[in-house]
C-alpha atoms as a PDB file:
ATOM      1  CA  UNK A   1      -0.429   3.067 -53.739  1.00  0.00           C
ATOM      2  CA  UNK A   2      -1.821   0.478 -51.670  1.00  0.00           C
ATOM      3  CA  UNK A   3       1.694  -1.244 -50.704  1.00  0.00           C
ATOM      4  CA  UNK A   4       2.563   2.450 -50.105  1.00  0.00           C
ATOM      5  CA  UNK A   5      -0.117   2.810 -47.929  1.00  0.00           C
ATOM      6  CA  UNK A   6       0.052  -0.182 -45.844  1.00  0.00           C
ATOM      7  CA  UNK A   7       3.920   0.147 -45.879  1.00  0.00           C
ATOM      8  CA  UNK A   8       3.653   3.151 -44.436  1.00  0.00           C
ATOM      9  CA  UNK A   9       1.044   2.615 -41.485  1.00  0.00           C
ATOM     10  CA  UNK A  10       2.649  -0.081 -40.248  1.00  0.00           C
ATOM     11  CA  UNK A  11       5.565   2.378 -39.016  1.00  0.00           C
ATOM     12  CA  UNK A  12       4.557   4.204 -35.608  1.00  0.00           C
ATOM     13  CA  UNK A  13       4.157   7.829 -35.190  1.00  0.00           C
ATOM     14  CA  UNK A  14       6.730   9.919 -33.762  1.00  0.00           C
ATOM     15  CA  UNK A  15       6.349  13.353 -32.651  1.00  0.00           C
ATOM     16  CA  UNK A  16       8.552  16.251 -34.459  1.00  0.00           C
ATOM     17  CA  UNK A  17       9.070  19.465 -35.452  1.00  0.00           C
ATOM     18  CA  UNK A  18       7.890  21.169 -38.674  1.00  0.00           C
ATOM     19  CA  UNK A  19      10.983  22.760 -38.998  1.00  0.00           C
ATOM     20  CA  UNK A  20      12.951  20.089 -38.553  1.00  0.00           C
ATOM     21  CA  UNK A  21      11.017  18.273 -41.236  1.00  0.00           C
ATOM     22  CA  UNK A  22      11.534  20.970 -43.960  1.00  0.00           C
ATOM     23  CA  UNK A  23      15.467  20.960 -43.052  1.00  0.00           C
ATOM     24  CA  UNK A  24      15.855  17.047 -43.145  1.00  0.00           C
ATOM     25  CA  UNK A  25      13.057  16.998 -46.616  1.00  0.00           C
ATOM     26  CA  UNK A  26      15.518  19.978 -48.482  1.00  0.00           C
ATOM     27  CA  UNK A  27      18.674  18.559 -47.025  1.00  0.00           C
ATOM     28  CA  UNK A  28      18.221  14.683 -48.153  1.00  0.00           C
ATOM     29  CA  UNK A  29      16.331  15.218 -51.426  1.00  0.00           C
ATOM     30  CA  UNK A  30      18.789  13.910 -53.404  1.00  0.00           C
ATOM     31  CA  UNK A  31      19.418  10.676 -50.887  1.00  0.00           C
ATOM     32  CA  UNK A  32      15.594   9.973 -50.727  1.00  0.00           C
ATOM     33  CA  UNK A  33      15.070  10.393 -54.782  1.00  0.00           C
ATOM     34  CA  UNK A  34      12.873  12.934 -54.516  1.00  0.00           C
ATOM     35  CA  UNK A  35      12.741  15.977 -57.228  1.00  0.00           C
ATOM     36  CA  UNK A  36      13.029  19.919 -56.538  1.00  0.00           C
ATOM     37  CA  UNK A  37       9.206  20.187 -57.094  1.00  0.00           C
ATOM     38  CA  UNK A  38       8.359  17.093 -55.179  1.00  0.00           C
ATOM     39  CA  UNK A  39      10.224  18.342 -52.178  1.00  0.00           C
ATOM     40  CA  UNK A  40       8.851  22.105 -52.345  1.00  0.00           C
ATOM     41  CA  UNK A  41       5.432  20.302 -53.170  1.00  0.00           C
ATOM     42  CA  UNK A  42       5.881  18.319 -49.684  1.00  0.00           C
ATOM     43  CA  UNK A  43       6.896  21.267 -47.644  1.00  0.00           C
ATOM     44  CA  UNK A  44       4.460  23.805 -48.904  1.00  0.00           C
ATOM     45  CA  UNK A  45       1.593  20.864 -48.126  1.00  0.00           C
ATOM     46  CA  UNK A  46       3.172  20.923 -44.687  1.00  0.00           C
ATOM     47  CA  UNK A  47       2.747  24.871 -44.252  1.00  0.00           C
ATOM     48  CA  UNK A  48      -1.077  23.584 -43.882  1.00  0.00           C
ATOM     49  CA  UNK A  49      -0.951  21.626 -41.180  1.00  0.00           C
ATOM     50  CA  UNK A  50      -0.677  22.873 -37.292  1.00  0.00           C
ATOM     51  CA  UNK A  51       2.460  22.059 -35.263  1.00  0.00           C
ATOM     52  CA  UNK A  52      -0.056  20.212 -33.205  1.00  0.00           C
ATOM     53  CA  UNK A  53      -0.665  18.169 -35.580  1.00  0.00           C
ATOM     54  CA  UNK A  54       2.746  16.524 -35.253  1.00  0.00           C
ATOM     55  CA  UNK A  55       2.644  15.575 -31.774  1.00  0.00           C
ATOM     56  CA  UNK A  56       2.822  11.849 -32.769  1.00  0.00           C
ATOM     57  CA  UNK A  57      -0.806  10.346 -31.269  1.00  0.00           C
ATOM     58  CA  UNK A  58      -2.623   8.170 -32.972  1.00  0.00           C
ATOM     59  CA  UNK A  59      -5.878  10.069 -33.187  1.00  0.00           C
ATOM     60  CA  UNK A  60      -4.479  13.221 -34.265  1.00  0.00           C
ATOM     61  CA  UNK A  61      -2.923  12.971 -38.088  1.00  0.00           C
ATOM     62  CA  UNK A  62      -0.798  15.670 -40.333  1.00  0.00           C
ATOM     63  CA  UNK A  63      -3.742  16.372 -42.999  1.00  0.00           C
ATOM     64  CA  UNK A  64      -3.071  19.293 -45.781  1.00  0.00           C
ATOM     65  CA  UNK A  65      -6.648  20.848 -47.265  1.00  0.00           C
ATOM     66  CA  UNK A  66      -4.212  22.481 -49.602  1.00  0.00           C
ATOM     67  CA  UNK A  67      -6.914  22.347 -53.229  1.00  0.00           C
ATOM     68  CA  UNK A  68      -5.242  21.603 -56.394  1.00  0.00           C
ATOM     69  CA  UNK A  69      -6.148  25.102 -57.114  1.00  0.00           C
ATOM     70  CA  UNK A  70      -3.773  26.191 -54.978  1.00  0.00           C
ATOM     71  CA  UNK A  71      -1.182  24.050 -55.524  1.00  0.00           C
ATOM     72  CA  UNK A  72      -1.664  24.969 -59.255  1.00  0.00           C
ATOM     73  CA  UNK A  73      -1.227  28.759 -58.199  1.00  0.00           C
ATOM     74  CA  UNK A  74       1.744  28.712 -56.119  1.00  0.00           C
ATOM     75  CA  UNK A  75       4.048  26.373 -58.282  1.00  0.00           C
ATOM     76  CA  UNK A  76       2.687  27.826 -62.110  1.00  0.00           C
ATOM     77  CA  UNK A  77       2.007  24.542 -62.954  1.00  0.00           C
ATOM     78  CA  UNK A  78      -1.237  22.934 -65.091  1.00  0.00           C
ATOM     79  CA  UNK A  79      -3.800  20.215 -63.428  1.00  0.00           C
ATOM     80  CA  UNK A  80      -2.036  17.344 -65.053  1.00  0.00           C
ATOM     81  CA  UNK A  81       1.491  17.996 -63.821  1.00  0.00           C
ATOM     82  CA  UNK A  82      -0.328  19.065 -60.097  1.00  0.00           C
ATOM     83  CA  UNK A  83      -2.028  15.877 -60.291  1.00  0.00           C
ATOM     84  CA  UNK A  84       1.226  13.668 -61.605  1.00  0.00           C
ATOM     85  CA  UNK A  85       3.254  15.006 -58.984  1.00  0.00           C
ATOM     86  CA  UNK A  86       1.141  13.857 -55.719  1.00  0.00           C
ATOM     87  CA  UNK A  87       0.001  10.779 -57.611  1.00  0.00           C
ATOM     88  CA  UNK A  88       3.889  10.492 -57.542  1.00  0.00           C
ATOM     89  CA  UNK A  89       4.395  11.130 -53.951  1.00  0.00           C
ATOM     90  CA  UNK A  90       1.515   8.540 -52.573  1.00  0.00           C
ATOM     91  CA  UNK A  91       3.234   5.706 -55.213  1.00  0.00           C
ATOM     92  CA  UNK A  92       6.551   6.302 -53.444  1.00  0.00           C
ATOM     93  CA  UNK A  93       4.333   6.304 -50.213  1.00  0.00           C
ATOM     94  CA  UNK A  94       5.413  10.205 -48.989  1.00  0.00           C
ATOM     95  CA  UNK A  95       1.781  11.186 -48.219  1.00  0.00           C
ATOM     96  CA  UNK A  96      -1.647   9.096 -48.106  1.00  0.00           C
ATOM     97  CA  UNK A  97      -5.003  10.250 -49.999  1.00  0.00           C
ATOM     98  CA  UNK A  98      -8.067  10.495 -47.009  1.00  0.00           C
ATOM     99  CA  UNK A  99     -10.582  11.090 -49.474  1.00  0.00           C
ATOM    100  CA  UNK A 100     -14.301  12.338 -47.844  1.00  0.00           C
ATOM    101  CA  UNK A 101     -17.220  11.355 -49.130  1.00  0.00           C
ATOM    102  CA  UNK A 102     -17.510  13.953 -51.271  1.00  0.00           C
ATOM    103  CA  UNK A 103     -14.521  14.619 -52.856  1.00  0.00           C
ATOM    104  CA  UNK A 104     -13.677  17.810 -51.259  1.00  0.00           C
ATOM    105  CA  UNK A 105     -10.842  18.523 -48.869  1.00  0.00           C
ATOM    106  CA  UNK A 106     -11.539  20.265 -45.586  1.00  0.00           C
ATOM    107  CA  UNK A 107     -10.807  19.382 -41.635  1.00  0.00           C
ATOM    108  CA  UNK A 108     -14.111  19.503 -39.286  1.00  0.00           C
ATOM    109  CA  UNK A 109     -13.000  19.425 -35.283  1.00  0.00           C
ATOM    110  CA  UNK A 110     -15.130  20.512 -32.451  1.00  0.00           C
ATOM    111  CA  UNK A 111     -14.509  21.086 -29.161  1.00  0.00           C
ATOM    112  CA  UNK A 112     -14.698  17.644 -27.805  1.00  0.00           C
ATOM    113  CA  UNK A 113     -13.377  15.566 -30.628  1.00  0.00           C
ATOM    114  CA  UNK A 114      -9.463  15.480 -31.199  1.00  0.00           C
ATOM    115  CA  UNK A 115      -8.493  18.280 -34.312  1.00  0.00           C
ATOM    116  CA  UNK A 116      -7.318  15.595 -36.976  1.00  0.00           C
ATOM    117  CA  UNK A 117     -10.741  13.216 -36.214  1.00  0.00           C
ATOM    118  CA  UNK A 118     -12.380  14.551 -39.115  1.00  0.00           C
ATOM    119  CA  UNK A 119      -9.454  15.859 -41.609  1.00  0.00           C
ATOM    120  CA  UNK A 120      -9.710  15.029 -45.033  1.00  0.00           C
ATOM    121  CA  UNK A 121      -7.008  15.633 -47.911  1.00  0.00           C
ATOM    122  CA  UNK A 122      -3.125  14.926 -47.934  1.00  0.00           C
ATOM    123  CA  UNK A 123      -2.130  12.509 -44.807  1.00  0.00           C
ATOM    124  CA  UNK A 124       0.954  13.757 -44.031  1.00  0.00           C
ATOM    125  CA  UNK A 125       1.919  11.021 -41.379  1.00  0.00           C
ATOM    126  CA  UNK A 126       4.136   9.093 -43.393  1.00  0.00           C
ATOM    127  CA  UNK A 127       6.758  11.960 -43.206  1.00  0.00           C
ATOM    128  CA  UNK A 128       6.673  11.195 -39.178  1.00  0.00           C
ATOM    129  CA  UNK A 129       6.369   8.246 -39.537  1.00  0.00           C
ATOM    130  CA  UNK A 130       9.895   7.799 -41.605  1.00  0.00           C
ATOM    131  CA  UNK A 131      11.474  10.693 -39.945  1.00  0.00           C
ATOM    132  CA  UNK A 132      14.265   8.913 -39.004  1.00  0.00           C
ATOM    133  CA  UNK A 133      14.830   8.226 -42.886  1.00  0.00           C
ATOM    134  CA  UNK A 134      14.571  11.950 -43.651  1.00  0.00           C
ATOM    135  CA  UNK A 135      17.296  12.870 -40.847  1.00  0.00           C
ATOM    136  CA  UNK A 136      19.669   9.972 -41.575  1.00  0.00           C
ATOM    137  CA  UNK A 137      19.459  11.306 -45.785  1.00  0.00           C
ATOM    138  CA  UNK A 138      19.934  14.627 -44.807  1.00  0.00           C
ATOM    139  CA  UNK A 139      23.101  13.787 -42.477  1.00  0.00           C
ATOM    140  CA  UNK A 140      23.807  11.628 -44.810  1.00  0.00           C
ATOM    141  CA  UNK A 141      24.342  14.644 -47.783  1.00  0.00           C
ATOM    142  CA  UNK A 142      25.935  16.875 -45.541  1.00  0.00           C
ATOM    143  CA  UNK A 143      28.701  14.434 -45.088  1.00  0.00           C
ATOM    144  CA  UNK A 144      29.183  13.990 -48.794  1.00  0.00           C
ATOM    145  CA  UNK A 145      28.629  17.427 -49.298  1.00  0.00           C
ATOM    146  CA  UNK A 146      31.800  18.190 -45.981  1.00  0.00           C
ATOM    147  CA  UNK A 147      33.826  14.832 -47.626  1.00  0.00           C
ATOM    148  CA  UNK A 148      33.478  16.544 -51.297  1.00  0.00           C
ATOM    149  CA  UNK A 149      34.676  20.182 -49.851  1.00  0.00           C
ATOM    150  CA  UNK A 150      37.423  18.047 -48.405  1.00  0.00           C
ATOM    151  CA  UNK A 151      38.546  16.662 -51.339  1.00  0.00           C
ATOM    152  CA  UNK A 152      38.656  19.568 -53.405  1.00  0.00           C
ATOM    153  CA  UNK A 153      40.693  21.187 -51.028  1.00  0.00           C
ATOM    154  CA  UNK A 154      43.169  17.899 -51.222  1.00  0.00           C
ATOM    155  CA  UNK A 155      42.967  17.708 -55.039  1.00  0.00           C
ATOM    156  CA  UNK A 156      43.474  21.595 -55.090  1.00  0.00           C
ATOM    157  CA  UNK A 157      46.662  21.309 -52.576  1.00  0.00           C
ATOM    158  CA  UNK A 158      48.209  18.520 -54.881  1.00  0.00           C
ATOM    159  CA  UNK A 159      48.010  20.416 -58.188  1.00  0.00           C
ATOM    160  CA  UNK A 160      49.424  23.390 -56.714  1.00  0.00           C
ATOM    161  CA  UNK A 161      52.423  21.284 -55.151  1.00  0.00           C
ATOM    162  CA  UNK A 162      52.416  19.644 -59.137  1.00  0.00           C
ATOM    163  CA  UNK A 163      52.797  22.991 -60.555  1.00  0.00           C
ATOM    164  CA  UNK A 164      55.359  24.484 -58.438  1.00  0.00           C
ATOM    165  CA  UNK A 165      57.903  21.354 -59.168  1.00  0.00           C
ATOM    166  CA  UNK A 166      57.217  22.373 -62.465  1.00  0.00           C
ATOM    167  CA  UNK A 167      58.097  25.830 -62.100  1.00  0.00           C
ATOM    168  CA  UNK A 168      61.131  24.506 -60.499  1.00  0.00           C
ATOM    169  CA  UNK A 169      62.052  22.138 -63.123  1.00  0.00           C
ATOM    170  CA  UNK A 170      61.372  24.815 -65.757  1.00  0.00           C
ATOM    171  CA  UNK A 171      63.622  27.465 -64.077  1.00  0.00           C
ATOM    172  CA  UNK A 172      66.228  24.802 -63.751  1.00  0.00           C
ATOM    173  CA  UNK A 173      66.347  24.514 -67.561  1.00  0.00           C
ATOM    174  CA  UNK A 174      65.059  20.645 -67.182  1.00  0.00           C
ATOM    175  CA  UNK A 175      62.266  19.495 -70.597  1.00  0.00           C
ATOM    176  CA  UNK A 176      59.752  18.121 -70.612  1.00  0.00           C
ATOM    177  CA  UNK A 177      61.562  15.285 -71.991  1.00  0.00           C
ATOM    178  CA  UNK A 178      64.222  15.265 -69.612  1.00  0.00           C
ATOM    179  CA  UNK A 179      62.146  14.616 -66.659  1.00  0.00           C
ATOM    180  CA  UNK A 180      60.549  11.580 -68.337  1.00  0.00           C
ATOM    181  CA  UNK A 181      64.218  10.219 -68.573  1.00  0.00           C
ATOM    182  CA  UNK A 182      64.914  10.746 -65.055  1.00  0.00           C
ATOM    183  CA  UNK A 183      61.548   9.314 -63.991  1.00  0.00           C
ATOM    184  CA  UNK A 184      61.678   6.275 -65.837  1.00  0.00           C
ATOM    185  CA  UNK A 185      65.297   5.781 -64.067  1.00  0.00           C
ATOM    186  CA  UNK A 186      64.012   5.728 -60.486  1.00  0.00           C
ATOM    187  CA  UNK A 187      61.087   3.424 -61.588  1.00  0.00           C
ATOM    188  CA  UNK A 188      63.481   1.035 -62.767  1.00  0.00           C
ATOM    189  CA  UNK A 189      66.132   0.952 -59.880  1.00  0.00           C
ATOM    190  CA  UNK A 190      63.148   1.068 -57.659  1.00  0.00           C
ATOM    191  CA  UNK A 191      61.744  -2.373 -59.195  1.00  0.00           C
ATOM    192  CA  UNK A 192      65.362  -4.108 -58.983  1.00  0.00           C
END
């Protein structure tokens, strides 16, 4: 978690758009290896943090309060697999642990310090901070997802052609048998 960690920081932080991050996050799950849960996990952990929080300065940082409790709740799961899953998500360096001093999650801002200054929980920044990542993988599986639709559509248009000179053959009395024949002639005068 600590290469995670340092990986991470070392990246600058951009500015964007909640929405835009759970678009990219459920578009590109499958290109950045993340799981159904993981990705739901991320973008409910998102939902509570302020759009203000994403305006990319330095002194201001995404940070989720979001208890395991609640995590728990929403997703039916048990402590262990809550537990697994954002151990999970810091190793692969998705979110940072800002741990208080004691133990408890909670963001403290008054009216002269900046609203992330004293935010403890689920640091968030490493989503901004590789959002470029998260909007290449998500362009990147809507072209496999338009190149796959393509290709169904070309594989779909040649077995229809295949089973129309079929038909043909068939209505023209030609077997099975009799098509290999003439087949097996044009390959051979084509290869003299």
């Amino acid at each position: 978690m600590v290469a995670a960690r340092t990986t991470a920081e070392a990246l600058p932080l951009q500015a964007v758009e909640m929405s835009d991050l759970y678009r990219y996050l459920r578009q590109g799950r499958s290109i950045l290896g993340l799981t159904c849960q993981q990705t739901e996990l991320l973008c409910y952990l998102i939902a509570f943090t302020q759009p203000a929080d994403w305006s990319g300065e330095d002194d201001v940082l995404p940070v989720s309060t979001a208890s395991n409790l609640d995590i728990q709740q929403r997703f039916d799961l048990g402590r262990t697999r809550v537990k697994t899953l954002l151990r999970e998500l810091a190793e692969a360096g998705w979110l940072l642990y800002r741990d208080s001093p004691n133990g408890q999650r909670y963001r403290r801002s008054g009216p002269f310090a900046p609203r992330g200054q004293q935010a403890y929980g689920f640091d968030l920044s490493p989503l901004a901070r590789r959002f470029e990542d998260l909007e290449r993988a998500a362009q990147t599986a809507l072209w496999r997802q338009q190149e796959g639709r393509r290709l169904h559509r070309e594989v779909t248009m040649i077995a229809r052609t295949i089973y129309a000179l079929f038909q043909t053959a068939d209505e023209a009395g030609l077997t099975h048998g009799q098509m290999q024949e003439k087949s097996v002639h044009r390959e051979d005068c084509s290869v003299r």
